[in-house]
Every structure is written in structure tokens, then in C-alpha cells.
Protein backbone atom coordinates (compact mmCIF):
# COMPACT_ATOMS: atom_id res chain seq x y z
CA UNK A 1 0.00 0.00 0.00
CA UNK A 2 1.33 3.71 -1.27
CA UNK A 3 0.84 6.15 1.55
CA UNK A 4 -1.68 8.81 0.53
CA UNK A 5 -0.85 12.47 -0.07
CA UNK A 6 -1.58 14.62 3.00
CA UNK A 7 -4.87 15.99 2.09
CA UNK A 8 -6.28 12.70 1.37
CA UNK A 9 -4.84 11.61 4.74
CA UNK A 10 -6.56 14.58 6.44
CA UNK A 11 -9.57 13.56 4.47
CA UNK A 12 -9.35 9.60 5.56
CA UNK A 13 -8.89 10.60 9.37
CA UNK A 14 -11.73 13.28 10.02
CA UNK A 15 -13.85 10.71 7.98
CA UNK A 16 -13.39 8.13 10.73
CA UNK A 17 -15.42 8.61 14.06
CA UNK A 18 -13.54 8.21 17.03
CA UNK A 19 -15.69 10.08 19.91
CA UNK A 20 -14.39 9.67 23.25
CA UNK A 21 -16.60 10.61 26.29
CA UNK A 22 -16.92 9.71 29.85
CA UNK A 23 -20.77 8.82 28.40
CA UNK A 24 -21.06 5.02 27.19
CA UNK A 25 -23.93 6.29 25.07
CA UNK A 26 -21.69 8.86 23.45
CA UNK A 27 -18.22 6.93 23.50
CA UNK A 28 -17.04 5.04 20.46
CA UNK A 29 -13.70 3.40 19.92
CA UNK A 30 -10.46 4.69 18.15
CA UNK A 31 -9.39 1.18 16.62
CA UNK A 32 -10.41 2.17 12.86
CA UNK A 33 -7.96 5.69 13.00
CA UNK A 34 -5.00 3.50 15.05
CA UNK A 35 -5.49 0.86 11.51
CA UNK A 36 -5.17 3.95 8.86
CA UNK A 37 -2.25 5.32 10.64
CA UNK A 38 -0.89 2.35 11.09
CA UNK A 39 -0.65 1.27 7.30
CA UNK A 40 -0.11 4.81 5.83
CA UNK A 41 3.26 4.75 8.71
CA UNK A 42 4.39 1.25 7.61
CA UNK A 43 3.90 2.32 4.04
CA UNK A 44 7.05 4.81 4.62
CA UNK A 45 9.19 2.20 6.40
CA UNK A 46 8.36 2.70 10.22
CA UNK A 47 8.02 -0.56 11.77
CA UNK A 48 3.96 -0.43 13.87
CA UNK A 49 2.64 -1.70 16.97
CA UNK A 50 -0.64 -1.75 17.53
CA UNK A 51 -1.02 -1.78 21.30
CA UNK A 52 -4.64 -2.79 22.65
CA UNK A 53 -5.96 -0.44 25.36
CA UNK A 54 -7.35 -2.84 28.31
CA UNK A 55 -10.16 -0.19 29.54
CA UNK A 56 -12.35 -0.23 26.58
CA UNK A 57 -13.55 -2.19 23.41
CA UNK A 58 -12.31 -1.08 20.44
CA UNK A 59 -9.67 1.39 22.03
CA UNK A 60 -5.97 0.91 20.29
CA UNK A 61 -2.52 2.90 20.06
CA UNK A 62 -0.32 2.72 17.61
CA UNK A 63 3.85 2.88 18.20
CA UNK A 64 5.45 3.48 14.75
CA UNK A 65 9.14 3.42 14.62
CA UNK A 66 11.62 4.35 12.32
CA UNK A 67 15.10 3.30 12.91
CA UNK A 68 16.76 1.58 16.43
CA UNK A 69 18.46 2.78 18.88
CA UNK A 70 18.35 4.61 22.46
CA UNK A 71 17.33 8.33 22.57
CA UNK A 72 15.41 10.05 19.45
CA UNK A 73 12.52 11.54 18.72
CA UNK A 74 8.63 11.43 19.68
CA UNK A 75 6.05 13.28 17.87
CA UNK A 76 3.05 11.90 19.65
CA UNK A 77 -1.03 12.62 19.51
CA UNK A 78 -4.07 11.29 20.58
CA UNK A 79 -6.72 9.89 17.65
CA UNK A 80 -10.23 10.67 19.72
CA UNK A 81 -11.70 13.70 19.49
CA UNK A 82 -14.87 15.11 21.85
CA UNK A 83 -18.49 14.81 21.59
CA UNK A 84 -19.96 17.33 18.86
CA UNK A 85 -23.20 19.43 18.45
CA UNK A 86 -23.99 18.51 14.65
CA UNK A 87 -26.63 20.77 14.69
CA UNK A 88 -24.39 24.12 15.09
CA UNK A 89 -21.86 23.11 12.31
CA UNK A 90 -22.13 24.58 8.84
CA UNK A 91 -20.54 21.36 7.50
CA UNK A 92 -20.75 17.99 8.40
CA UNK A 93 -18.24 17.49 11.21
CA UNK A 94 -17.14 13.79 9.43
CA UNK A 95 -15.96 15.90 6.18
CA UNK A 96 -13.02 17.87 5.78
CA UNK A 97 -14.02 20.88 3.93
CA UNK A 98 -11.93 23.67 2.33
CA UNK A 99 -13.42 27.41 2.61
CA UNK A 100 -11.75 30.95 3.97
CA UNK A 101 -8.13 29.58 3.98
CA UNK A 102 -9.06 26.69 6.48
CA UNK A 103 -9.71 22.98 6.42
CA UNK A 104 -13.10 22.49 8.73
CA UNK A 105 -13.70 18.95 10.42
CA UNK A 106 -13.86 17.12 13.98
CA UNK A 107 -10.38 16.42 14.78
CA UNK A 108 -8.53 19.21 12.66
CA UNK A 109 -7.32 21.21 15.43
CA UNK A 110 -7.65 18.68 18.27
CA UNK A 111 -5.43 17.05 17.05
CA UNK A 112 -5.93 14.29 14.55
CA UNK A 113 -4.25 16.64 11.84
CA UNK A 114 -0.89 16.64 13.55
CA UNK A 115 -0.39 13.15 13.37
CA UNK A 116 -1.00 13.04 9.68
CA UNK A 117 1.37 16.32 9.55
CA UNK A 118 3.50 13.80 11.34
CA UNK A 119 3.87 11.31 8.53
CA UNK A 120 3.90 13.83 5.75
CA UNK A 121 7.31 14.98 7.86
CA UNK A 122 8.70 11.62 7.29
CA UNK A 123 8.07 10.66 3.79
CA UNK A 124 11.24 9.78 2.20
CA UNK A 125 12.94 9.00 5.31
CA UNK A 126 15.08 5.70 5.33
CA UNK A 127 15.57 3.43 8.20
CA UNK A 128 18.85 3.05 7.68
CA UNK A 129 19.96 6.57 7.87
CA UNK A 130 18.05 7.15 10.85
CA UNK A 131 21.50 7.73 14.05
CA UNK A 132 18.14 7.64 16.44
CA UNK A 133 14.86 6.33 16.34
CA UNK A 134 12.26 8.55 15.07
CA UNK A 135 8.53 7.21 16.87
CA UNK A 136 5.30 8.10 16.35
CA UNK A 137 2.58 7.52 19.10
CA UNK A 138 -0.84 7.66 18.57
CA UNK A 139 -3.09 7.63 21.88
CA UNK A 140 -6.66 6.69 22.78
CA UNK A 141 -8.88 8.54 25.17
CA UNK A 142 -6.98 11.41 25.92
CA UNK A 143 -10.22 13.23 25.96
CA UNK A 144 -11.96 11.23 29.00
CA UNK A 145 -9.22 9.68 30.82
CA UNK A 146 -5.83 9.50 29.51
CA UNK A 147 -6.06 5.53 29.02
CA UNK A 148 -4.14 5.21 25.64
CA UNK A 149 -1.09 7.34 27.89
CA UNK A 150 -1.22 5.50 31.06
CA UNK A 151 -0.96 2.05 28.66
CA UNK A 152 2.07 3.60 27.43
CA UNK A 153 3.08 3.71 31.03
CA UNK A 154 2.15 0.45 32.15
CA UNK A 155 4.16 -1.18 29.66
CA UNK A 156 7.43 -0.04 31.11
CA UNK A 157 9.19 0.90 27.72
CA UNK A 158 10.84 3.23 26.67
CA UNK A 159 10.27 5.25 23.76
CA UNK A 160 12.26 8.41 22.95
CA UNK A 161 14.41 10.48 24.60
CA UNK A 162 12.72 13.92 23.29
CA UNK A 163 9.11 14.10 22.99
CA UNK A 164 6.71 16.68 20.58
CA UNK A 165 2.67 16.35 22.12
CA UNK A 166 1.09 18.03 18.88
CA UNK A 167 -1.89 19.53 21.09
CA UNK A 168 -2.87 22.90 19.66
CA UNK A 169 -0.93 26.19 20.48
CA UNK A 170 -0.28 27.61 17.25
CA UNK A 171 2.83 26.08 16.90
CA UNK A 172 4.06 28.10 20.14
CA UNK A 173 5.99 25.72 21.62
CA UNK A 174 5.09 25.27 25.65
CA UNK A 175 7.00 23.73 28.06
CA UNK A 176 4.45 23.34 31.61
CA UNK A 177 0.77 22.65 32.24
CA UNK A 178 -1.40 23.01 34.77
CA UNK A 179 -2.63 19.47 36.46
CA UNK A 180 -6.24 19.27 36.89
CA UNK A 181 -8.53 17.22 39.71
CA UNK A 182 -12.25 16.94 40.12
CA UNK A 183 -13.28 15.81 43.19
CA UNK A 184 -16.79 15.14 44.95
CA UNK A 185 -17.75 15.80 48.59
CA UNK A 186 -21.08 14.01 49.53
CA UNK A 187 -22.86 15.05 52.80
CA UNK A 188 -25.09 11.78 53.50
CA UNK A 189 -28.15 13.85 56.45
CA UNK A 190 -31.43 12.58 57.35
CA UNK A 191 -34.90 13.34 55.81
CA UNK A 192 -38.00 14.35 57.78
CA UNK A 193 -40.76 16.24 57.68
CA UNK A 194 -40.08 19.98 57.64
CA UNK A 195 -42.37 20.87 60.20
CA UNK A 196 -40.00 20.18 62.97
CA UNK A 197 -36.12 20.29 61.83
CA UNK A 198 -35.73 17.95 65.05
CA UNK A 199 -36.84 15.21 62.99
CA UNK A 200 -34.18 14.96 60.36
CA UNK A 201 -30.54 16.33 59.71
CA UNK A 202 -30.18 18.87 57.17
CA UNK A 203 -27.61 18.13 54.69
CA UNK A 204 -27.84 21.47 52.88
CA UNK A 205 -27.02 23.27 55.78
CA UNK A 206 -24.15 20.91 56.59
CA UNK A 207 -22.85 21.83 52.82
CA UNK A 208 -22.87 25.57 53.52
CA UNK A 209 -19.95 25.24 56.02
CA UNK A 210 -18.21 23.30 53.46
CA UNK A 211 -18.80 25.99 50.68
CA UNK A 212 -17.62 28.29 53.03
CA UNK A 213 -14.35 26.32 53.80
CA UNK A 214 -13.65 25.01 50.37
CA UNK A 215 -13.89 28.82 49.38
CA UNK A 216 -11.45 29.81 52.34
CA UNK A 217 -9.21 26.89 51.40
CA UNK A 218 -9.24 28.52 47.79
CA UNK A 219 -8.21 31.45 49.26
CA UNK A 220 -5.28 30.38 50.93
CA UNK A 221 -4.18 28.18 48.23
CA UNK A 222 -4.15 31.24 46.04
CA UNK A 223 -1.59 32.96 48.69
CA UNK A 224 0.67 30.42 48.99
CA UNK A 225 1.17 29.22 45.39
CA UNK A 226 1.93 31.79 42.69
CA UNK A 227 3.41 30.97 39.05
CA UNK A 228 3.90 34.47 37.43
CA UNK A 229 4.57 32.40 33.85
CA UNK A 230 1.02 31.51 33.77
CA UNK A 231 -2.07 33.71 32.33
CA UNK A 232 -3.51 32.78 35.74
CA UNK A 233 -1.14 32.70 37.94
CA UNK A 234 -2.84 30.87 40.81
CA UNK A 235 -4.59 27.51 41.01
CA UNK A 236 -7.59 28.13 40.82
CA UNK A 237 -10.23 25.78 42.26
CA UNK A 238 -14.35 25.88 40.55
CA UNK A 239 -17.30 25.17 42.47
CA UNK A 240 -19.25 23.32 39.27
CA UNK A 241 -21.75 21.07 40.55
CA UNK A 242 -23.86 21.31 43.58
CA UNK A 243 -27.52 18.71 44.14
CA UNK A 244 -29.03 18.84 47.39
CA UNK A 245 -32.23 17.33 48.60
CA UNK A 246 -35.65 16.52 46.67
CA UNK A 247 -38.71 18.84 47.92
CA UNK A 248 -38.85 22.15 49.67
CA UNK A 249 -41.06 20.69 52.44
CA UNK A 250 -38.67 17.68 53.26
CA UNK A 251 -35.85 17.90 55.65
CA UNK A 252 -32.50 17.57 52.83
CA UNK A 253 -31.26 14.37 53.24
CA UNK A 254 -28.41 14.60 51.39
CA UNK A 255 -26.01 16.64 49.53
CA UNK A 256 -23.12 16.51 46.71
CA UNK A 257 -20.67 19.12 45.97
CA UNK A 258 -18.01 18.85 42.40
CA UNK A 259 -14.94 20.96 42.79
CA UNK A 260 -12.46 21.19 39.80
CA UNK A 261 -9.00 21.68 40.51
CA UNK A 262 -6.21 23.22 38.56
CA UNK A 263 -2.85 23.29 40.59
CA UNK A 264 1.16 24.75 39.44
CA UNK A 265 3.83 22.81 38.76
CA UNK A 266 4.86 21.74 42.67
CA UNK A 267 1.40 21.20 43.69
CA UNK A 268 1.03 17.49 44.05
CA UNK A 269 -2.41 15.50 43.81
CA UNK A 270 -2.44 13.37 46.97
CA UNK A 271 -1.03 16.05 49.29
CA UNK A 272 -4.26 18.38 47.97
CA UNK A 273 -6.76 15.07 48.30
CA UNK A 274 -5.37 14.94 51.91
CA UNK A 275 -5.93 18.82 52.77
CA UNK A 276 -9.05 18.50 51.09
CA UNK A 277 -10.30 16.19 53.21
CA UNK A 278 -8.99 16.82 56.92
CA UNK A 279 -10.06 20.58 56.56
CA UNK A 280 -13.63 19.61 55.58
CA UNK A 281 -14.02 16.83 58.87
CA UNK A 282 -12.32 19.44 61.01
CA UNK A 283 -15.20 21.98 59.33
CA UNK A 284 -18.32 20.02 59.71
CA UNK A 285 -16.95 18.15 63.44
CA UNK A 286 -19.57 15.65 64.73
CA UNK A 287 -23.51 15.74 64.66
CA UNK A 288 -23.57 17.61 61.18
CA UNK A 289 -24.12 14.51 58.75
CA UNK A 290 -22.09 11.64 57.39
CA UNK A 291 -18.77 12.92 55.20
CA UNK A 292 -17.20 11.40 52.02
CA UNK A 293 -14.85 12.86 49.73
CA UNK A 294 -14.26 11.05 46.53
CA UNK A 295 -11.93 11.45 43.00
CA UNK A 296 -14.54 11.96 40.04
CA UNK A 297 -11.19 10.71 38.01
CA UNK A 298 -7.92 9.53 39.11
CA UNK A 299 -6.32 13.29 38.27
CA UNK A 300 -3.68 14.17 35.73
CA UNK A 301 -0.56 16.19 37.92
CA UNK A 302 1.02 19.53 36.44
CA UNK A 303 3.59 19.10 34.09
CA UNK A 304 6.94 21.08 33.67
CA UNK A 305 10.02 20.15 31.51
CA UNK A 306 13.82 21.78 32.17
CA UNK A 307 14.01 25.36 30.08
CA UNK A 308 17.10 23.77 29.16
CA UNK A 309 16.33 20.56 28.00
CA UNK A 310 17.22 20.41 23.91
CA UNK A 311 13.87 19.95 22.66
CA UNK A 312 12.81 22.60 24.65
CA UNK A 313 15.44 24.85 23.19
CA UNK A 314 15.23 23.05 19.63
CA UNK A 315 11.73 24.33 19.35
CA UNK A 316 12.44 27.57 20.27
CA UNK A 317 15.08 28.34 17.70
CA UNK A 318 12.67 27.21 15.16
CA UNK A 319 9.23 28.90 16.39
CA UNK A 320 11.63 32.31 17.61
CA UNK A 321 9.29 32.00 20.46
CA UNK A 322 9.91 31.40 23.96
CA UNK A 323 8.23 28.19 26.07
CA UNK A 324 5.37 28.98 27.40
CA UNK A 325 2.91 28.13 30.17
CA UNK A 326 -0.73 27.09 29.29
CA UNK A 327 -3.46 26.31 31.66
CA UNK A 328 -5.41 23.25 29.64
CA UNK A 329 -3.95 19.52 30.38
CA UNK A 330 -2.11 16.81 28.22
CA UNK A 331 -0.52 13.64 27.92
CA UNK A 332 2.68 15.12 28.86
CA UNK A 333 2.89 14.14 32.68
CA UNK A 334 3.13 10.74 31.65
CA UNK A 335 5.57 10.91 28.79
CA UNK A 336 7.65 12.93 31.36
CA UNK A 337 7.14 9.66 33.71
CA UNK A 338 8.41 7.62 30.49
CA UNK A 339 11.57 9.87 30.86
CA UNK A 340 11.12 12.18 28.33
CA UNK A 341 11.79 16.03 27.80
CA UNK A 342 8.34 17.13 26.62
CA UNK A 343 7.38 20.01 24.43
CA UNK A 344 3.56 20.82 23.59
CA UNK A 345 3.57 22.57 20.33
CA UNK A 346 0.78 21.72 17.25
CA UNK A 347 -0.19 23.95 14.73
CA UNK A 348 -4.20 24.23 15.74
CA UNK A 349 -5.97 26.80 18.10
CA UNK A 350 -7.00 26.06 21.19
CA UNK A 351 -9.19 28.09 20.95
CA UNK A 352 -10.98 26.26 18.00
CA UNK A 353 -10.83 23.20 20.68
CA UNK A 354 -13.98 21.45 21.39
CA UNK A 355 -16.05 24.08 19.26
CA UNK A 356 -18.37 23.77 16.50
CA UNK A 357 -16.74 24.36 13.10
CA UNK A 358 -13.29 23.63 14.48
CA UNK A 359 -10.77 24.39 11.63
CA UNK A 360 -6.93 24.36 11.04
CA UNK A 361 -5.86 27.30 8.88
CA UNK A 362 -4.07 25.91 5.57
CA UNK A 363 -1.25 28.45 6.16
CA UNK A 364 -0.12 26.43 9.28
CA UNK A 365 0.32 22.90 7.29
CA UNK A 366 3.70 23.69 5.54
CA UNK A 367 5.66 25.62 8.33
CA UNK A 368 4.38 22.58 10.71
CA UNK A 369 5.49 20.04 8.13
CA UNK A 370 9.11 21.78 8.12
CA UNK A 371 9.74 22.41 11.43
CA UNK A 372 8.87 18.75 12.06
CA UNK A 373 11.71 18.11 9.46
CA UNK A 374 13.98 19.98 11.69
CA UNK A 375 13.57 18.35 14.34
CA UNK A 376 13.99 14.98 13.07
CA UNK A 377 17.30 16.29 11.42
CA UNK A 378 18.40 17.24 15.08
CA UNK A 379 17.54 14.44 16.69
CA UNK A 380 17.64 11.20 14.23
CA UNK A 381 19.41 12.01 11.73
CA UNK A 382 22.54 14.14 13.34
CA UNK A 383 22.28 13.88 16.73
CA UNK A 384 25.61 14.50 17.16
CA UNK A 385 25.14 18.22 18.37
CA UNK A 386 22.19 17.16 20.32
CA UNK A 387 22.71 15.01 24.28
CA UNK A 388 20.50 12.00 23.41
């Protein structure tokens, strides 16, 4: 099989559905993108892997690689994209179309694009003149859990020494995320009539002194922790979700709060979880209603890589743009667990992220396509002025 040109590659992977969602009724698998990816990359030489991805049917990645040998290159994405509203799209969402200077489709700016952008970078390569191993990883379910990446981890392989995450930024390369944790705090009370309060134990009220110390906690968080490199310099911590009770005229019998949490670099998970939860029992003491605090997902941790890490400084020289700091999540915690240097850097928007008519303007494709180039000259072909 002859690898396509890149706009019938484009065409071939916004054509394929691969919805992730944290709703079974909306969630579909990625298998059918891993398979085109997977024979377009061993078209051009890269010996594939298609790695099965335990948590769901029909979930896949692919590990492409072209040449052997420690160190190299990564140029990774992930092949799901979010749920859509059909309805508010001028096209059809499965179609790439061409209009204004953009290609439109699900997938074209997060991020499906840059892992066709990927390939078109390596045509013409040759295994045998590749000093390091170029690898291209293609994730599931980076969208509603991060399975496809912690996979990667399980495994206990390792795949490159310098990693790309083509999420988009506008191909401004960024070197640190925010982490992000939702977490719910469910105040279990007692119903009763609400003629006399005596007969119950009102878990609404119990929930207003832990409003009031979540928002205090926020607070202090917010003095302690301070990143000037971020837009937002502060974690900042969301009070999204709130259900109490079932009637005006019954006593509330129980309660559930969903924070969202965004901490620095430095802030770890379990120490928040922890804080979280002996602030609250100290709040509420005894007599005010049963207490449970609970992860609505496991949590993905902030990410920073060295500002002097080559990849970091690699895509700097090209871009003429200094790592930055965004506040949005990626796969890049765990590729940094892998033991890679990690930039983010893909030529989408994010602000076109998750929105109807999501596009990637045409005059991003060949600048992406040669920077790519330069990085695999740096660090496969002559890494010689690079540490691998």
C-alpha cells in the first residue's frame, strides 16, 4: 500500500469517528484511525505496533518506529476527538471541507491533523539513515481519561528520549501545564418532615460550612502558590456542581458538591486530596451529617520540563518563540514519567478546541510540516550536536 498524499490523509482521518466521552452512550472506539495510521506509517518504512488499550472495546494505540536505537525523537497525539453538536456546524463534522483559507472537520485542530502532519514529515525517510529512532505515538482517550497514555506507562518501555505532544498552540511551543482534579464531597443527612427540623438532619445546611471552607481553602491556596509564567497565575479551584435534597417541604437528606482543581507545577495531587479532606471533617466536626470525599477521576498532575532541555530549546530556535505556560492539560505528565523532555507545540488553536466548526488554517500545514523536518534532522538524523 502507497501512503496517501496529505490531504487525502486529512480527508481519511476526520472521515473516521472516534468520539471519546466519559458517556457510554456517546463513546465510540479509536481502533479504525489507530489501523489507517498504522498502514499509511508502515507504508514509509516505520516498523507499527498496535497496542490494545485494556479499559475499553475497540480502544488501540499505535507505536510506529523508524530506525533503532536509544534516545530520538517522539512526535506523539491522541486519535479521539470530543463529543460534537452537529446541529451548530455549517458542514458535516465527518468531512473535511476547504473554505476561507481553512480545512473544517472534527479532529482538525484537536489534534488528529498533527499526526497526519507527522507522517507527511517523514516521507522519504530511510531506516537506515536514521542515528536515532524517530517514533510516532498515537493515543486513545486522551479526551476522558488518559487511558491510551497511562498504557504507554504500564508497559514499562521506553520510547524516545525527546518528545513533541502536537496539542494545539499555534505552533508556540510550551513547556508546563497546569494538572487538573475533580473531586466530589457528599454530605449523606437525614430526611424528615419539615415541620419540625428535630426530625431529620439537614444536609444542605451541613454543605454551607463546606462551601464556606472550600472557598477559604481557595483562598489560601491562592496565597501560597503563585506561578507568574502563567495567564492565571494561581490555582484556581471551581465550584461546578452542587444537588441537594428533593422537595422544599422535606428535611434535605443529602447533599453533593463537584470541585475542579487546577494546581502549578509543585502542587502534588495526593497532598491536595489529603488537605481537602482533613479541613472539611475538622469543618463540619460531629452531629452535622455523614462525610465522604471522593476522585470523580484519578487526576492528571502539572507538568513542567527543564528550560534547558534540547527539545525545549530546539523548538524555540525554530518557532523564535519562547516556552510557554498554558493552563489546559495533556498527555505530557506521563511521557515525562516515560523519561522524556516534553514540548507541547501543534499547529491548531485552542481556541478552535472542542467548538463547532473547528478548523486548522491551511497556512499552518507547511511551516508545521518543516519544522517537524527539523527536528527529526536534530535528533535522528545528526544527533551528534544534540545530548541524546
Amino acid at each position: 500500500m502507497n501512503t496517501p498524499d496529505l490531504r487525502h490523509m486529512l480527508e481519511a482521518l476526520i472521515a473516521t469517528p472516534s468520539v471519546s466521552s466519559v458517556d457510554p452512550a456517546l463513546d465510540q472506539g479509536n481502533h479504525a484511525v489507530t489501523e489507517l495510521l498504522a498502514e499509511w506509517a508502515e507504508a514509509l518504512g516505520f516498523a507499527v505496533e498496535i497496542q490494545p488499550v485494556p479499559e475499553g472495546p475497540g480502544k488501540s494505540n499505535l507505536i510506529a518506529t523508524l530506525g533503532r536505537g536509544e534516545g530520538g525523537l517522539v512526535l506523539a497525539g491522541h486519535t479521539d476527538t470530543v463529543p460534537f453538536d452537529g446541529e451548530l456546524w455549517a458542514s458535516d463534522p465527518f468531512r473535511l471541507s476547504e473554505r476561507d483559507g481553512r480545512y473544517y472537520g472534527l479532529g482538525t485542530s484537536d489534534m488528529k491533523s498533527f499526526l497526519a502532519l507527522a507522517l507527511e514529515a517523514a516521507r522519504g525517510l530511510r531506516a537506515e539513515d536514521m542515528r536515532r529512532p524517530l517514533v510516532i505515538l498515537a493515543t486513545a482517550d486522551e479526551e476522558s481519561g488518559m487511558t491510551g497514555a497511562k498504557a504507554l506507562l504500564d508497559a514499562g518501555r521506553h520510547y524516545g528520549r525527546h518528545a513533541v505532544i502536537g496539542e494545539p498552540t499555534g505552533m508556540r511551543p510550551v513547556r508546563m501545564h497546569k494538572g487538573m482534579m475533580m473531586e466530589a464531597v457528599r454530605i449523606e443527612g437525614r430526611s424528615g418532615h419539615s415541620s419540625d427540623p428535630s426530625l431529620g438532619l439537614n444536609a444542605l445546611e451541613a454543605m454551607t460550612e463546606v462551601l464556606n471552607e472550600i472557598r477559604a481553602w481557595r483562598g489560601e491556596l491562592q496565597g501560597r502558590y503563585r506561578d507568574p509564567r502563567f495567564q492565571v497565575p494561581v490555582p484556581t479551584l471551581n465550584l461546578g456542581y452542587l444537588h441537594a435534597g428533593d422537595n422544599p417541604n422535606r428535611i434535605c437528606g443529602h447533599a453533593e458538591l463537584h470541585i475542579d482543581l487546577r494546581p502549578l507545577p509543585g502542587m502534588g495531587l495526593e497532598a491536595l486530596r489529603e488537605e481537602l479532606d482533613q479541613r472539611l471533617r475538622a469543618r463540619l466536626g460531629e452531629g452535622m451529617g455523614r462525610l465522604s470525599v471522593r476522585s470523580l477521576f484519578p487526576g492528571l498532575p502539572a507538568m513542567e520540563t527543564p528550560a534547558a532541555a534540547p527539545i525545549v530549546a530546539a523548538c524555540e530556535q525554530l518557532t523564535g518563540s519562547e516556552a510557554g505556560a498554558v493552563a489546559f492539560g495533556t498527555e505530557g505528565p506521563f511521557f515525562r514519567e516515560l523519561g522524556m523532555d516534553v514540548v507541547i507545540m501543534g499547529p491548531g488553536d485552542i481556541e478552535q478546541a472542542h467548538q463547532p466548526d473547528e478548523y486548522l488554517r491551511l497556512d499552518r500545514i507547511e511551516p508545521t510540516v518543516a519544522q517537524l523536518r527539523s527536528l527529526i534532522e536534530r535528533f535522528c538524523l545528526r544527533p551528534e550536536e544534540t545530548s541524546t
